[in-house]
Protein backbone atom coordinates (compact mmCIF):
# COMPACT_ATOMS: atom_id res chain seq x y z
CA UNK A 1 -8.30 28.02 33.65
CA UNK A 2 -11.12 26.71 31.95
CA UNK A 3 -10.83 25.25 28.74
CA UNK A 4 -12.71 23.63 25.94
CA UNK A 5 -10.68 21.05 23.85
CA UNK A 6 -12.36 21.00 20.24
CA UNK A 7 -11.79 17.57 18.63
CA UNK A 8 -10.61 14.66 20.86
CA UNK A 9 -8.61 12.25 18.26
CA UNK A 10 -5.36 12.03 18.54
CA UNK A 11 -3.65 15.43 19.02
CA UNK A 12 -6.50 16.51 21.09
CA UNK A 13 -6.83 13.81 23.38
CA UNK A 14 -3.36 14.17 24.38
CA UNK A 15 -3.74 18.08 24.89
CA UNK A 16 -6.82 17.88 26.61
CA UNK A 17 -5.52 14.99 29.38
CA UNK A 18 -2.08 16.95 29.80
CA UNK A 19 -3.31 20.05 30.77
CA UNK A 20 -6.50 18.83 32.98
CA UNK A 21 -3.07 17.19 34.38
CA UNK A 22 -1.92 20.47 34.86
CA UNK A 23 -4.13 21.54 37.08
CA UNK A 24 -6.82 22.79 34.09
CA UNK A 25 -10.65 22.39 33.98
CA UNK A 26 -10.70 20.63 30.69
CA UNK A 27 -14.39 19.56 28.42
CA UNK A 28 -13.06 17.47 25.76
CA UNK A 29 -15.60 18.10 22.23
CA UNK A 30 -15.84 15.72 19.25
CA UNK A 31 -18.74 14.98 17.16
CA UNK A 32 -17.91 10.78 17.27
CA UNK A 33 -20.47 9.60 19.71
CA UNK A 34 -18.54 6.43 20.46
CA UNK A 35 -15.46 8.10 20.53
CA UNK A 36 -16.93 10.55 23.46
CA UNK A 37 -18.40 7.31 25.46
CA UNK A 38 -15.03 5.61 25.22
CA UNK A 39 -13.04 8.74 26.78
CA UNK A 40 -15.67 8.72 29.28
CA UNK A 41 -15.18 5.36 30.10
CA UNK A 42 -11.01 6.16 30.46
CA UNK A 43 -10.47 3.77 27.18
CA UNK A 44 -8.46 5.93 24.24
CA UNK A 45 -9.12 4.79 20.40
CA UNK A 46 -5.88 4.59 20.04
CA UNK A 47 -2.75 3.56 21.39
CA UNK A 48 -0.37 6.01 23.02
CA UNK A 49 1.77 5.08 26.01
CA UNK A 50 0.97 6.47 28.98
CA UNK A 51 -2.02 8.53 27.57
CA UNK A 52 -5.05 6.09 28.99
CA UNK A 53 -3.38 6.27 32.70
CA UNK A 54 -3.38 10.35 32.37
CA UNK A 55 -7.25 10.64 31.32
CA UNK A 56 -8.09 7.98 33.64
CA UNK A 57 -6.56 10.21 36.90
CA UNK A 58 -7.46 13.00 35.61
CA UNK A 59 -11.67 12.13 34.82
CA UNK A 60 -11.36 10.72 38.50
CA UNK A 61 -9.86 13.90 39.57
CA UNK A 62 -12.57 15.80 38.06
CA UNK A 63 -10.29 18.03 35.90
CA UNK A 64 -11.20 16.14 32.44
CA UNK A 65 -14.72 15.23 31.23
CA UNK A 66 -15.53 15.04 27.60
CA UNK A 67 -19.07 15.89 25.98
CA UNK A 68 -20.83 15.37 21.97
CA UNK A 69 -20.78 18.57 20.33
CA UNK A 70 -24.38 18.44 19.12
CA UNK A 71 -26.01 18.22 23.03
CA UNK A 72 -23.27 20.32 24.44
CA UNK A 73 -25.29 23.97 24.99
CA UNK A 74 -22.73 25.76 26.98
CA UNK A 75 -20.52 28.58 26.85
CA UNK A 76 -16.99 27.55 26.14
CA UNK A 77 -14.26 27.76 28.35
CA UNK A 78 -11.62 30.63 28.85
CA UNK A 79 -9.57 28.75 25.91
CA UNK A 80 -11.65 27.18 23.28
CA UNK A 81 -8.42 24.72 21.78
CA UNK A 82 -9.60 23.53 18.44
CA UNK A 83 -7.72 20.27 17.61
CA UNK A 84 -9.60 18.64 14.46
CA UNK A 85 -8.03 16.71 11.70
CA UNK A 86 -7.05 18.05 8.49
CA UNK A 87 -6.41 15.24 6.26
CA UNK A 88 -5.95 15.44 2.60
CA UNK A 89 -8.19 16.24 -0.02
CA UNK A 90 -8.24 14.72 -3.77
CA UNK A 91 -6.44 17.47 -5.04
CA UNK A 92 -3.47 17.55 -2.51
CA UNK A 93 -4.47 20.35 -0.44
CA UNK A 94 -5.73 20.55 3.35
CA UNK A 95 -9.41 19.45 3.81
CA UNK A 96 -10.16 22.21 6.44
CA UNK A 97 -13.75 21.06 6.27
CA UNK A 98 -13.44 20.34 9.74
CA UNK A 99 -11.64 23.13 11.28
CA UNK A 100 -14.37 25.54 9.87
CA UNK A 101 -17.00 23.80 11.53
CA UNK A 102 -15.00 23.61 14.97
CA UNK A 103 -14.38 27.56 14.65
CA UNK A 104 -18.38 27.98 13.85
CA UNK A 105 -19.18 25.61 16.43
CA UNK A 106 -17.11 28.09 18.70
CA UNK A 107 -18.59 31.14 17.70
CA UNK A 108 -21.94 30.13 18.41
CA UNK A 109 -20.73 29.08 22.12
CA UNK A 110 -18.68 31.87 22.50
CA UNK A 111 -17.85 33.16 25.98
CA UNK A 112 -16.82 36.78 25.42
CA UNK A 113 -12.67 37.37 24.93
CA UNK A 114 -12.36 33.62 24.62
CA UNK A 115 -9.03 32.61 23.04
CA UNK A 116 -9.01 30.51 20.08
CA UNK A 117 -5.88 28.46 19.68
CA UNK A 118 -5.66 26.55 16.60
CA UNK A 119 -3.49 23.39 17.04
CA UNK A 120 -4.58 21.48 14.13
CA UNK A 121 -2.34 21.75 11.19
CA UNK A 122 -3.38 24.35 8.63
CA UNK A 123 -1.54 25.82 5.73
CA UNK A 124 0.19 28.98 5.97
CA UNK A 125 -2.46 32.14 5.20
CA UNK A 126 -5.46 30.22 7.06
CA UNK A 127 -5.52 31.91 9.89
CA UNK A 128 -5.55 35.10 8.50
CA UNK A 129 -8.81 33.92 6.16
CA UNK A 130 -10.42 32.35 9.79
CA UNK A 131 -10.43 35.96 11.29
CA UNK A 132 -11.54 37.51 8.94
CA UNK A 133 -14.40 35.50 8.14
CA UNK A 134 -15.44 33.81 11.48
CA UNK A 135 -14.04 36.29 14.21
CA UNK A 136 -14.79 39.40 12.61
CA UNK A 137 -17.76 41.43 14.78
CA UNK A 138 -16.81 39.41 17.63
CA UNK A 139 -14.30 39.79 20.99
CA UNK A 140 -12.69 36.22 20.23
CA UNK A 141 -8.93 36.00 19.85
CA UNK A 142 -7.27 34.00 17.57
CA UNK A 143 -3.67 32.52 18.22
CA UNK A 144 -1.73 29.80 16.41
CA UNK A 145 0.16 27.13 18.43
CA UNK A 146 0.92 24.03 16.13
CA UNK A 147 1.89 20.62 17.82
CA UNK A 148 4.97 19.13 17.44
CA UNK A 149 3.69 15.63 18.81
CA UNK A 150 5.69 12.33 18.01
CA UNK A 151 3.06 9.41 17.68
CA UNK A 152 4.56 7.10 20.27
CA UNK A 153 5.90 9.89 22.26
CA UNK A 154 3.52 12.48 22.96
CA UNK A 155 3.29 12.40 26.35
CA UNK A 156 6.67 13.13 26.47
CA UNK A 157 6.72 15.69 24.00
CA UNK A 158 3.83 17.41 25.31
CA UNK A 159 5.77 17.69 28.70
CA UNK A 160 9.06 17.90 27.65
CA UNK A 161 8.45 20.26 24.34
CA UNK A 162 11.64 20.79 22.21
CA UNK A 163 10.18 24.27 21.72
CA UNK A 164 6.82 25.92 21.62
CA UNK A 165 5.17 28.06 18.99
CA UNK A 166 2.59 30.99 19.44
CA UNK A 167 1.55 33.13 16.50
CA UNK A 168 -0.42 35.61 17.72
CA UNK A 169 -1.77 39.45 15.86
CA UNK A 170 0.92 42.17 16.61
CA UNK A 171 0.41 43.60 19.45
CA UNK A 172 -1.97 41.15 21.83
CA UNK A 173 0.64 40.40 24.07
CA UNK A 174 -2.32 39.60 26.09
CA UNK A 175 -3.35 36.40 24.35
CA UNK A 176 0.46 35.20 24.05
CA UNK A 177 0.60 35.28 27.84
CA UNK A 178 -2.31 33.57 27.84
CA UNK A 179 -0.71 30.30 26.04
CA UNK A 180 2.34 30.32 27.77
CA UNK A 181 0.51 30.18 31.20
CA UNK A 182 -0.94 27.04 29.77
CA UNK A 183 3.21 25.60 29.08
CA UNK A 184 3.54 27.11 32.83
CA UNK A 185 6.45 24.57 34.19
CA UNK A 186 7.55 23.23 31.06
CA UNK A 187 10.97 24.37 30.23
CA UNK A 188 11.39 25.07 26.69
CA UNK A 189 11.91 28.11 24.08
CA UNK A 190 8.87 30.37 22.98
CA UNK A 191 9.42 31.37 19.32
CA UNK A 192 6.52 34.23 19.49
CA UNK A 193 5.82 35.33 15.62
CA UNK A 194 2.67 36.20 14.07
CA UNK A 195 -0.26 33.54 12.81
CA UNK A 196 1.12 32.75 9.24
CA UNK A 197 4.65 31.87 10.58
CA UNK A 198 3.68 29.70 12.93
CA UNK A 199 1.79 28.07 10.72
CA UNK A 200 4.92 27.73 8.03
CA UNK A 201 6.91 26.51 10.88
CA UNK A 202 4.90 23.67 11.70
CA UNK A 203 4.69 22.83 7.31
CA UNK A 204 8.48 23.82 7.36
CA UNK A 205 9.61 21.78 10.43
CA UNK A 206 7.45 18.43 9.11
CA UNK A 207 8.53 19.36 5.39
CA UNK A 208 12.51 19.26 6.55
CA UNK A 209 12.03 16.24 8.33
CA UNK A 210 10.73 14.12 5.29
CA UNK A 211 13.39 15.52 3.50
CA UNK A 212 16.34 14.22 5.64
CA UNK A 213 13.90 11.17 5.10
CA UNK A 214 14.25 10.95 1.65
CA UNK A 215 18.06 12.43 1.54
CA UNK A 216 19.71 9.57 3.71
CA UNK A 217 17.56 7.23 1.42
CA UNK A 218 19.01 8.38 -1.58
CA UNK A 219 22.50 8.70 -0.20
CA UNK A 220 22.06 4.27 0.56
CA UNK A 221 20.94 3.91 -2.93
CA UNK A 222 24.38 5.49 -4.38
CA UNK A 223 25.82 3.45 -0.93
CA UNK A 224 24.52 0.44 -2.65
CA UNK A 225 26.48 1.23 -6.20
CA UNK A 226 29.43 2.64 -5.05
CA UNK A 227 29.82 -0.59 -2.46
CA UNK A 228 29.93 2.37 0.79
CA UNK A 229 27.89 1.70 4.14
CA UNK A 230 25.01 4.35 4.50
CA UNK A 231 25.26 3.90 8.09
CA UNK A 232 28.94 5.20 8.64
CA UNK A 233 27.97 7.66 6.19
CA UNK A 234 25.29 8.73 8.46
CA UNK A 235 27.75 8.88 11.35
CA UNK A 236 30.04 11.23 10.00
CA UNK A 237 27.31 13.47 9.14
CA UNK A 238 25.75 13.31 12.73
CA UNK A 239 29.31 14.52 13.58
CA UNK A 240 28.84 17.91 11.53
CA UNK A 241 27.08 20.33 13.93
CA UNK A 242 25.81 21.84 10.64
CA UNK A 243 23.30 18.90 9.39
CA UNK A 244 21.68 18.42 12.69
CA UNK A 245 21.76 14.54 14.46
CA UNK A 246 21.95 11.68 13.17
CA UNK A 247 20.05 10.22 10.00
CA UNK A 248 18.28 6.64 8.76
CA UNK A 249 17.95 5.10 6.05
CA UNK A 250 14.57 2.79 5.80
CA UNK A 251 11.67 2.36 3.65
CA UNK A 252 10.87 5.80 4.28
CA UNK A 253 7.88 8.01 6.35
CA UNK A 254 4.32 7.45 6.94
CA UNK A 255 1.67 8.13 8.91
CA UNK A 256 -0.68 10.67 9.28
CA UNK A 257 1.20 14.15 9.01
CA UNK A 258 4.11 14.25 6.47
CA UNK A 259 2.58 12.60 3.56
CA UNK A 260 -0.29 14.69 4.34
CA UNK A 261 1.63 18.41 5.20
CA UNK A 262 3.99 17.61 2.02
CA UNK A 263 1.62 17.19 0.09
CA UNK A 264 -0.49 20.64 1.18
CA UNK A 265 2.31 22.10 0.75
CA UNK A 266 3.04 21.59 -3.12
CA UNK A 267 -0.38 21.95 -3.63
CA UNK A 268 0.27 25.79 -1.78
CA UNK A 269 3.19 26.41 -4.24
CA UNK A 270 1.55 25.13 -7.21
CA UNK A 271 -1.18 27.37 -6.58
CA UNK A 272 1.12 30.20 -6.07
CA UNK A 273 2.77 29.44 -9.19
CA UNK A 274 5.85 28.11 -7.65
CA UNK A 275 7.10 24.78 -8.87
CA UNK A 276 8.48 23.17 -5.18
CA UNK A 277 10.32 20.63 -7.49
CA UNK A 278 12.56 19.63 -4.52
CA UNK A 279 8.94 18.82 -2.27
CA UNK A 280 8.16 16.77 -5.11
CA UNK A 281 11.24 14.75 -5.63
CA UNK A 282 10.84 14.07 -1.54
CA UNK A 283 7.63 12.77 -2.04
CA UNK A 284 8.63 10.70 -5.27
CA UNK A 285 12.08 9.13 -3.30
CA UNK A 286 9.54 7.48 -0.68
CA UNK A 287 7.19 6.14 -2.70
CA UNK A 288 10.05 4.56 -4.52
CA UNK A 289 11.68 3.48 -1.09
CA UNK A 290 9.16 1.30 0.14
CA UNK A 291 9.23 -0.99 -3.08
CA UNK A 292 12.77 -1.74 -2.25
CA UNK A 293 12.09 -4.78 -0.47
CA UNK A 294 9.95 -5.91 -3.25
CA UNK A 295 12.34 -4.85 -6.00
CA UNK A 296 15.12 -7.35 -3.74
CA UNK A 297 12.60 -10.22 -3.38
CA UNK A 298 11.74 -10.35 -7.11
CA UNK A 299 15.91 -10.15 -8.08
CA UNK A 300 15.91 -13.16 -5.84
CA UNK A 301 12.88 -15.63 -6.20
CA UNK A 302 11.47 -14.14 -9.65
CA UNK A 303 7.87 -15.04 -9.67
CA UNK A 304 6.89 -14.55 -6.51
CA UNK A 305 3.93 -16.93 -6.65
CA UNK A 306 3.42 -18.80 -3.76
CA UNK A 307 6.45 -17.40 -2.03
CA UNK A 308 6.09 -17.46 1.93
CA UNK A 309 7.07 -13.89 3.14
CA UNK A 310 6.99 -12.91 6.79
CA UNK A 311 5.97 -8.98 7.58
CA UNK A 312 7.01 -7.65 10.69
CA UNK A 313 5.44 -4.47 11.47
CA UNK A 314 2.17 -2.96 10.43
CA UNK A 315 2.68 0.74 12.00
CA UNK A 316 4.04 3.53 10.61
CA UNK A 317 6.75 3.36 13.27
CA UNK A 318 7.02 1.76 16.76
CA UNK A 319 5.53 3.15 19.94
CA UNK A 320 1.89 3.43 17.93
CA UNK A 321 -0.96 1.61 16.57
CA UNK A 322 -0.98 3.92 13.30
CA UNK A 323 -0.90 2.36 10.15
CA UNK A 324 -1.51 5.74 7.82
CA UNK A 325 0.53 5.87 4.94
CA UNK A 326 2.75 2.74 6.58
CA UNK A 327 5.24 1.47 3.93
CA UNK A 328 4.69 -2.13 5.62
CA UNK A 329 1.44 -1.85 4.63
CA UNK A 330 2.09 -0.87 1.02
CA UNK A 331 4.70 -3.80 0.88
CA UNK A 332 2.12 -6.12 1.94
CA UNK A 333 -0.47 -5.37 -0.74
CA UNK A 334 2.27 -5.77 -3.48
CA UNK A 335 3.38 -8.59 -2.27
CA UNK A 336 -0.06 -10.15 -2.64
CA UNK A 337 -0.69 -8.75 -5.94
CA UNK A 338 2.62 -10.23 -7.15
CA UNK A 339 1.08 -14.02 -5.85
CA UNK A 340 3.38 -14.45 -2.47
CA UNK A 341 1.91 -15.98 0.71
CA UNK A 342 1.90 -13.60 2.86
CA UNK A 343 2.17 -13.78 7.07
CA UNK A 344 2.22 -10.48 9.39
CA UNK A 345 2.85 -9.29 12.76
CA UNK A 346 2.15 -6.13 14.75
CA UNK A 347 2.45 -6.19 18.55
CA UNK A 348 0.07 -3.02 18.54
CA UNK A 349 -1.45 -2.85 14.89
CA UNK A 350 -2.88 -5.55 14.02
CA UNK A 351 -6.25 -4.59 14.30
CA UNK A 352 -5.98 -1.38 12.33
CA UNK A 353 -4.07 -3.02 9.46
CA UNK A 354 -6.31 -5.96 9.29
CA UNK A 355 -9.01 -3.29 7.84
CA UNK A 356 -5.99 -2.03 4.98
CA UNK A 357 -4.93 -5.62 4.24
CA UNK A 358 -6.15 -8.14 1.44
CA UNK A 359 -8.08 -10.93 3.27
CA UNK A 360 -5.87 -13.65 2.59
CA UNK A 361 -2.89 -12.30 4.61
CA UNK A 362 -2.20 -14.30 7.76
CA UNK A 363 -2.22 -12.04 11.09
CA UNK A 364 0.01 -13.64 13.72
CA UNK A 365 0.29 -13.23 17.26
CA UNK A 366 3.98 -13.47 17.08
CA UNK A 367 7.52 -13.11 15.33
CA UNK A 368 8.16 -16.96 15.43
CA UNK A 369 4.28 -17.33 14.36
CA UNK A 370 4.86 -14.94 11.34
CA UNK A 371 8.12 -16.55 10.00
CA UNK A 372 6.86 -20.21 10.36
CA UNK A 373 7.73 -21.54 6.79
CA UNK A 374 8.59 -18.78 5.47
CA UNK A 375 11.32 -17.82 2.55
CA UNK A 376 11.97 -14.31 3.12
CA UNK A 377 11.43 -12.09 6.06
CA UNK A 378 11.05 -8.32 5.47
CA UNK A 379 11.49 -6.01 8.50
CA UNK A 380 9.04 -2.76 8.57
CA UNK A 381 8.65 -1.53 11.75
CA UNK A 382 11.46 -1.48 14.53
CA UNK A 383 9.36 -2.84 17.46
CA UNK A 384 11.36 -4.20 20.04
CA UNK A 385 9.50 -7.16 19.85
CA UNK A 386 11.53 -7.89 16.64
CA UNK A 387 14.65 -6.39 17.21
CA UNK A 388 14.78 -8.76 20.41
CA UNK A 389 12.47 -11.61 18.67
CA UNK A 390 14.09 -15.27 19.29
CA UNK A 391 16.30 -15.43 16.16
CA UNK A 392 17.55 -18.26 16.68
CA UNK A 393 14.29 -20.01 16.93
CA UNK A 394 12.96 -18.24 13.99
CA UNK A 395 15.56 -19.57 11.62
CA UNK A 396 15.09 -23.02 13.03
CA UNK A 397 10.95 -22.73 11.70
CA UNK A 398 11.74 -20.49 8.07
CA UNK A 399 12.10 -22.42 4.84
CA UNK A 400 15.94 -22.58 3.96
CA UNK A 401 17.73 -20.67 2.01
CA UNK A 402 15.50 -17.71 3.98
CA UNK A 403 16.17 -13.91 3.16
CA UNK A 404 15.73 -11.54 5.64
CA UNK A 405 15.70 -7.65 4.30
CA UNK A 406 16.13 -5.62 7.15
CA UNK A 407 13.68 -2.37 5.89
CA UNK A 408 14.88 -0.32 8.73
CA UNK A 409 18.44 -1.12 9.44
CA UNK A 410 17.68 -2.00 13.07
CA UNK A 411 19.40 -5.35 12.79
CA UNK A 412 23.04 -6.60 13.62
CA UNK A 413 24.09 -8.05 10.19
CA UNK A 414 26.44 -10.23 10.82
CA UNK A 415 24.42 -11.84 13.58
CA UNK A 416 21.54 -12.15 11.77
CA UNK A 417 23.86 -13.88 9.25
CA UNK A 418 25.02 -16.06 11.77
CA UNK A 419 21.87 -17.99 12.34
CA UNK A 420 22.05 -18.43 8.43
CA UNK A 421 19.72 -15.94 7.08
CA UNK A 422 20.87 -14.30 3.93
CA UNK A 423 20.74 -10.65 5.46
CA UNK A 424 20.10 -7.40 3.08
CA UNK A 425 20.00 -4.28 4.10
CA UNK A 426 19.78 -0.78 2.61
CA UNK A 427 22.58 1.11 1.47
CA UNK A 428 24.73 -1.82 2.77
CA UNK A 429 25.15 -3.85 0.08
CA UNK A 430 28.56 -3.44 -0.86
CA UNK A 431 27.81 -4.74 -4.61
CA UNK A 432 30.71 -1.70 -5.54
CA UNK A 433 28.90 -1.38 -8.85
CA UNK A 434 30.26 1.61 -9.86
CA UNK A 435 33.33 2.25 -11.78
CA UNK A 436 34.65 5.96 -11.82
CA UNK A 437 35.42 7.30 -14.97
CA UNK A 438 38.77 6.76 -16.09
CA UNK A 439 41.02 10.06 -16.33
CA UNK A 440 41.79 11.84 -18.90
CA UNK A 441 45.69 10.45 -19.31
CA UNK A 442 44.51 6.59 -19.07
């Protein structure tokens, strides 16, 4: 099948090199010239593991070749895949800026009976407004089929879906054929609904996720009073087949999609009328959770002027180079604002966060670089390069007494303790704060 990948960031890059895998004849799109001359060259503007091998055998296989949408002057292919960005506008809501120039820029290619597959991430009732104003008068179909990609992961995930989603007008059973021939091999559930629940299942799925986010983080901050460990807590609810696997507690979620979706998403209800007061409370919980580390810094040192603190971990999470949203990020600028020194390390970031990051902030090339003098060492992002860092040698180069406040619970405690850092963790505390109320006969 022939098919025409709108929008070659992130999402799109990875569909477009999976299914020229597949066997496809793939034309990658995007309107970044640079970005077109780097896929060209089998170099990704990202980092993704595994991705750059997959576009590299698959341009020398001739399946995959990618094109600027301004000099590109031919029809587009059986399946015209629109995968643009839809980040957030001022107000809250989607920017679809984007996706309505993709779905123009279609139109005026069209191939007749194309299939339009939206995989970007639009609010629920978009579709519906697309058709009707860009497909109307023509023979283009119009099905949605959100991603479900983990950044670090999506090669994986994109072979090895959990389940796959196709909303599609009653009735055109021909174009939901259509998408599943492009899954053929892949082994997962089809959950076949029409355009505007697909669309709420992608919102709803990302929307649930940042709320077991926020709910395990506010279950370690009553951990913390009541002197109970958020991690055996989490256990026990893993156990109960009714609230899904396991949860974490950590400085919360970043990155490019659920600050972004939760956030179009209260915007939807407040436009509707509808107060999503549980949405917002999400959202407030992790902004509040990545100043924890801060909040434990300043209860320790005071002033934090001239304080030596060690950041490891600029991404959003391991396995990418993202640093959207990234509460390590956050951390770092109010750490500077508050006067501390501050020293990071990314194995995979760096570059990206150096253009988020005041200038004084030290990049190093390693864990043991980052922590050399320091006085407190703040985990952010659960590399393995940290989790299996040289702790040993690290305490023998911090300033003593060093605190190390472990912002994903990824350490062992009480050997982290054992090389004589003063070890904090969240929802671990123990402080047993809390007294219950007496009873009624005392």
């Amino acid at each position: 099948m022939e098919i025409t990948v709108v929008g070659v960031g992130y999402v799109g890059a990875v569909a477009a090199a999976c299914l020229a895998a597949a066997g496809h004849r793939v034309v990658g799109i995007d309107t970044d010239p640079d970005r077109v001359n780097m896929l060209r060259s089998g170099a990704l503007p990202f980092y993704e593991p595994g991705l750059e091998e997959i576009v590299r055998s698959a341009i020398a296989d001739g399946c995959l070749e990618f094109a600027h949408g301004a000099t590109f002057d031919q029809p587009v292919g059986d399946v015209a895949l629109i995968a643009v960005g839809t980040p957030q506008a001022p107000d809250g809501s989607a920017d679809l800026c984007r996706v309505r120039a993709a779905l123009s820029w279609v139109v005026d290619r069209r191939r007749s009976g194309a299939l339009v597959v939206m995989k970007s991430t639009v609010p629920p009732g978009t579709g519906r407004h697309l058709i009707e104003r860009y497909l109307a008068g023509t023979d283009l179909r119009y099905v949605a089929n959100p991603e479900f990609l983990r950044q670090g992961r999506a090669v994986h995930d994109w072979q090895h879906p959990d389940r796959i989603v196709i909303g599609a007008s009653p009735g055109d059973a021909g174009s939901v054929a259509a998408v599943k021939s492009l899954y053929a091999g892949t082994r997962a559930p089809f959950v076949v609904t029409d355009v505007t629940t697909a669309e709420m299942i992608k919102y709803a799925a990302n929307a649930f996720l940042a709320t077991r986010v926020s709910f395990i983080n506010e279950i370690a901050s009553l951990c913390d009073r009541v002197g109970a460990s958020v991690n055996d807590v989490s256990t026990g609810l893993a156990l109960d087949p009714r609230t899904g696997g396991r949860m974490y507690a950590g400085l919360g979620y970043g990155g490019s999609c659920l600050p972004k979706d939760l956030g179009a998403l209260h915007h939807l209800g407040m436009a509707g009328s509808l107060d999503l007061e549980l949405l917002r409370a999400v959202i407030k919980v992790n902004d509040r959770q990545r100043l924890l580390p801060l909040h434990a810094l300043r209860e320790r040192f005071g002033d934090l002027t001239g304080v030596p603190v060690a950041v490891l971990g600029l991404a959003f999470k391991p396995g990418t180079d993202d640093v959207r949203e990234a509460p390590g990020i956050d951390l770092i600028r109010d750490l500077v604002a508050g006067g501390a020194c501050v020293a990071a390390y990314d194995p995979q970031a760096s570059d990206n966060g150096r253009d988020y990051l005041p200038l004084e902030v030290r990049i190093a090339a390693t864990p043991q670089e980052t922590a050399v003098g320091a006085q407190a060492i703040v985990l952010a992002t659960e590399w393995d390069q940290c989790l299996n860092a040289d702790w040993p040698e690290i305490a023998n180069l911090v300033r003593r007494p060093c605190f190390l406040f472990d912002g994903r619970n990824a350490l062992d405690a009480h050997e982290i303790e054992r090389h004589g850092f003063h070890y904090i963790g969240i929802g671990e505390q123990g402080h047993a704060q809390y007294s219950p109320p007496p009873c009624a006969s005392e």
